[in-house]
Structure formats: structure tokens, C-alpha cells
Protein backbone atom coordinates (compact mmCIF):
# COMPACT_ATOMS: atom_id res chain seq x y z
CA UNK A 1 -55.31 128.04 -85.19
CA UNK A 2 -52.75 127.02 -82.24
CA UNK A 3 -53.96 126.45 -78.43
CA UNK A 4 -52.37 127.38 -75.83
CA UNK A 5 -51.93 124.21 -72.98
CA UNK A 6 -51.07 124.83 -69.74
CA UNK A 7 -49.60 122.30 -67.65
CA UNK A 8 -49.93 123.00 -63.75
CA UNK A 9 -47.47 120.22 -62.65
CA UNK A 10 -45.69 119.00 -59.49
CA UNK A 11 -42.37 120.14 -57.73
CA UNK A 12 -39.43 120.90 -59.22
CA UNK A 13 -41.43 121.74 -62.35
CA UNK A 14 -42.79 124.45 -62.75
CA UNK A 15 -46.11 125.31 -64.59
CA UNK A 16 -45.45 124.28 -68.38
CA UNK A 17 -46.66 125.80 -71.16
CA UNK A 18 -46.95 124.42 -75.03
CA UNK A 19 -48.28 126.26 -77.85
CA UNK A 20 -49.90 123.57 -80.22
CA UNK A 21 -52.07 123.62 -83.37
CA UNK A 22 -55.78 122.84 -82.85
CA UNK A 23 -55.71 119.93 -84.27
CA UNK A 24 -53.27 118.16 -82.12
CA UNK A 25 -53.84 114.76 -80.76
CA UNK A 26 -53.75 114.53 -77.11
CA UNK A 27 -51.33 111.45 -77.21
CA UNK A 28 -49.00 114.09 -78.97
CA UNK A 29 -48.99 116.32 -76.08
CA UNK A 30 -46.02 114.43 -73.98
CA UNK A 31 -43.56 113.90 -76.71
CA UNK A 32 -43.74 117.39 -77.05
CA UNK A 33 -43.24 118.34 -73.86
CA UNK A 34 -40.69 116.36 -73.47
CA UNK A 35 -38.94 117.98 -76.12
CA UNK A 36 -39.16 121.04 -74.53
CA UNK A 37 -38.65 119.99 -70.65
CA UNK A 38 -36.26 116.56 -71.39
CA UNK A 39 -35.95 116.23 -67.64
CA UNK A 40 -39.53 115.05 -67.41
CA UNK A 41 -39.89 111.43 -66.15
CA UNK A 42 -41.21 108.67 -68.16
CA UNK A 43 -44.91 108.96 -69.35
CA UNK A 44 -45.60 105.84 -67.38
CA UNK A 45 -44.79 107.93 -63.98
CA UNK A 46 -46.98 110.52 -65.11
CA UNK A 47 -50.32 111.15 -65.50
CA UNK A 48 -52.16 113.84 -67.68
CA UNK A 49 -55.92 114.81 -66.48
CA UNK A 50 -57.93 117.82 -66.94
CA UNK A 51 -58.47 120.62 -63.59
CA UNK A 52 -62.41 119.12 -63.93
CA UNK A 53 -64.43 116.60 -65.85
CA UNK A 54 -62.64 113.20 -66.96
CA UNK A 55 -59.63 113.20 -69.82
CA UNK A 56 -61.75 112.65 -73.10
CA UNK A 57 -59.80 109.53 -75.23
CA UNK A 58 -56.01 110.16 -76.24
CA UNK A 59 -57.67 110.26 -80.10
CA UNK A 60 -59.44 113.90 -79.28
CA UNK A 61 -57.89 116.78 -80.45
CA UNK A 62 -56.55 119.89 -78.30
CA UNK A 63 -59.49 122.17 -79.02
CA UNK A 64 -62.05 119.40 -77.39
CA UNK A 65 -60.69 120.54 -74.24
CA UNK A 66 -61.13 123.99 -74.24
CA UNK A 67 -63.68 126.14 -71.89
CA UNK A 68 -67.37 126.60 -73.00
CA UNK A 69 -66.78 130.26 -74.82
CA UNK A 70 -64.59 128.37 -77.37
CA UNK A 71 -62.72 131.81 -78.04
CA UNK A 72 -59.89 131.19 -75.93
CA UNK A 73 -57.41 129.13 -77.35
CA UNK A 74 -56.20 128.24 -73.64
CA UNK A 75 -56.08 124.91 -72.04
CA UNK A 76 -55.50 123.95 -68.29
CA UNK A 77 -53.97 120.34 -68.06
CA UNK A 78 -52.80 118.89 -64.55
CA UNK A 79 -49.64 116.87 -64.79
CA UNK A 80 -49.08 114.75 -61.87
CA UNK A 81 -47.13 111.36 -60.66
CA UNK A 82 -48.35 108.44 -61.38
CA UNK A 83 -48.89 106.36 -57.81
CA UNK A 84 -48.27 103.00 -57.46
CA UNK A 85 -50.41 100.43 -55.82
CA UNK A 86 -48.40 99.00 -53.14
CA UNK A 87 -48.03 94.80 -51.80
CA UNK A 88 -51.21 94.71 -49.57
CA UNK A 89 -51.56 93.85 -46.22
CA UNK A 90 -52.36 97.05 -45.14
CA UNK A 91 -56.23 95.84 -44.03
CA UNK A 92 -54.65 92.74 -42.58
CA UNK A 93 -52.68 94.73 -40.44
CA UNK A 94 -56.13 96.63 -39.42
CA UNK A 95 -57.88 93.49 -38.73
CA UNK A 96 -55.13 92.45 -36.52
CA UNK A 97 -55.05 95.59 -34.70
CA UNK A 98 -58.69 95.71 -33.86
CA UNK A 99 -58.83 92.45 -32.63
CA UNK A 100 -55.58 93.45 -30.45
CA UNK A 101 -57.53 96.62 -29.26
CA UNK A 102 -60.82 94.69 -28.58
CA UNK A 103 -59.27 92.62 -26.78
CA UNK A 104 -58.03 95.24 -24.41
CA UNK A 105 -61.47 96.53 -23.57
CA UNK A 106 -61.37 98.00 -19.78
CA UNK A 107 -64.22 97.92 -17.64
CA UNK A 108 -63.02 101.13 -15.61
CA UNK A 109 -65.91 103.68 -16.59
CA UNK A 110 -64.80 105.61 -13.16
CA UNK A 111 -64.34 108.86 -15.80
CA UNK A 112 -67.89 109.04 -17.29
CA UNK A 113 -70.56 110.74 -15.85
CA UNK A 114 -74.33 109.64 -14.28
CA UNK A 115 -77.05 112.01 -15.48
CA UNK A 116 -77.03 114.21 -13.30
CA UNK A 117 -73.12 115.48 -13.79
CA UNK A 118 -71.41 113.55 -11.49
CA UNK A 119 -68.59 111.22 -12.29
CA UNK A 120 -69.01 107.67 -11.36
CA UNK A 121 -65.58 107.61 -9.17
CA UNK A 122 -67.14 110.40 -7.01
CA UNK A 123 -70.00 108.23 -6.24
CA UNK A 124 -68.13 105.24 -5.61
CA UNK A 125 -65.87 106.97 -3.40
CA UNK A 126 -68.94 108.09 -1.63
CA UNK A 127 -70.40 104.73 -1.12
CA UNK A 128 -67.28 103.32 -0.31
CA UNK A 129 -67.11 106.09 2.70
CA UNK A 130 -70.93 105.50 3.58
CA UNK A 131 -70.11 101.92 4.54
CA UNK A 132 -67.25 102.08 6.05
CA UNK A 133 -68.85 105.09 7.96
CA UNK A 134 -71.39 102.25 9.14
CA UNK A 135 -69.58 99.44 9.92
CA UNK A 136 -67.20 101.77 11.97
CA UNK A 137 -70.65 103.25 13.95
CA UNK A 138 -71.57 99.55 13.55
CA UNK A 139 -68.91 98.12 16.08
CA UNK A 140 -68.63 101.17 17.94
CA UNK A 141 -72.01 100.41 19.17
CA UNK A 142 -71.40 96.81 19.40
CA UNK A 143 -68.93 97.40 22.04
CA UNK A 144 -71.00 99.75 23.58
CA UNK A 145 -73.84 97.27 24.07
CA UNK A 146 -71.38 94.95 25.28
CA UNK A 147 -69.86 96.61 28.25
CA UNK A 148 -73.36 97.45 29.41
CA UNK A 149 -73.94 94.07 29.27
């Protein structure tokens, strides 16, 4: 009995397709597609996984990985690049750009809000008018009370 494997795969390939014997290892499976699509890159740049569930050991056989009615002879693979771990450094980079950023905290909260609705630069603009407001009636009536005097 042969399966049929499909291989949903990455740009410029398209979707592959194989038609293998049942009883097909799945460590045969990239030789032969590499027979069939030679431009493939190396097996080490490429990795083979199922569309759900993990990849059962290279040993199994094809027909392991068929669906749960076991009449189709179809099988979805996903063939995708392999990615690389990079150097590192990335979190170090993090950790020295939150220490940058807390360092920068700002203690102008004029943009936020009291409870009742009102942003805080509103009301600081209003007590900044309320005493000046005073200390303008303040010596007003200063000199007032001085040329009385």
C-alpha cells in the first residue's frame, strides 16, 4: 500500500508531494525528496514536523502518521527552515536599556488626571493664578492702608 505525503513548505517551494510505500521510514522521506526537488537545501537547514502533535522517532514508518480513519493513505508534513540560535546579548542589551529608561523617570504628571476629571496642569495653573490673584489684592491694599496713613 503507498501513502501519499504532503509537504506544505516555505517560499520558493511550493507544496511537495511524494508517493511512498507504507512502510517507509521517516528518515527516508528527505533523500527522496531530494531526488525529486534537488534544489532543496541541506537537511540540516530544514526541519520536518507534523501540522499537529510532535514528529514520532525517525524509526516510525509513513502510515504512523496518518489521520485517525486510517483509510486515507494521505499525510500532511510541514517542511520549514531550520533557525539558528544567534551570539546572545540580546537580554544584556534589555537590561541596559531599562536601567537607561529608569533612569530617565520624569516627575511631570501635569497630563494625568485627579478624580474628579480634571488634569493636574489645570489645577496648578489655577492655584498658581489664585495666589498671584492675592498677593496682587495683597499690596494693592497695602498701599492703600498706607496713604491713609
Amino acid at each position: 500500500m503507498t501513502c501519499s505525503v504532503l509537504f506544505s513548505s516555505f517560499a520558493p517551494f511550493p507544496t511537495l508531494h511524494l508517493s511512498v510505500p507504507s512502510k517507509t521510514p521517516l528518515a527516508d522521506l528527505y533523500p527522496l525528496l531530494l531526488d525529486k526537488y534537488p534544489s532543496l537545501p541541506a537537511l540540516d537547514d530544514l526541519q520536518i514536523s507534523p501540522h499537529k502533535g510532535l514528529l514520532p522517532p525517525l524509526s516510525a514508518l509513513v502510515s504512523s502518521l496518518r489521520s485517525e480513519d486510517h483509510e486515507s493513505s494521505l499525510v500532511l508534513l510541514r517542511l520549514s527552515p531550520r533557525i539558528r540560535g544567534g551570539k546572545g546579548g540580546f537580554g544584556s542589551q534589555l537590561r541596559a536599556a531599562g536601567g537607561r529608561m529608569s533612569s530617565q523617570k520624569t516627575s511631570n504628571n501635569d497630563s494625568c488626571r485627579d478624580l474628579s476629571g480634571r488634569r493636574l496642569s489645570t489645577i496648578k495653573e489655577a492655584k498658581k493664578y489664585v495666589i498671584h490673584t492675592v498677593f496682587l489684592l495683597y499690596t494693592y491694599f497695602r498701599v492703600q492702608a498706607s496713604t491713609i496713613s
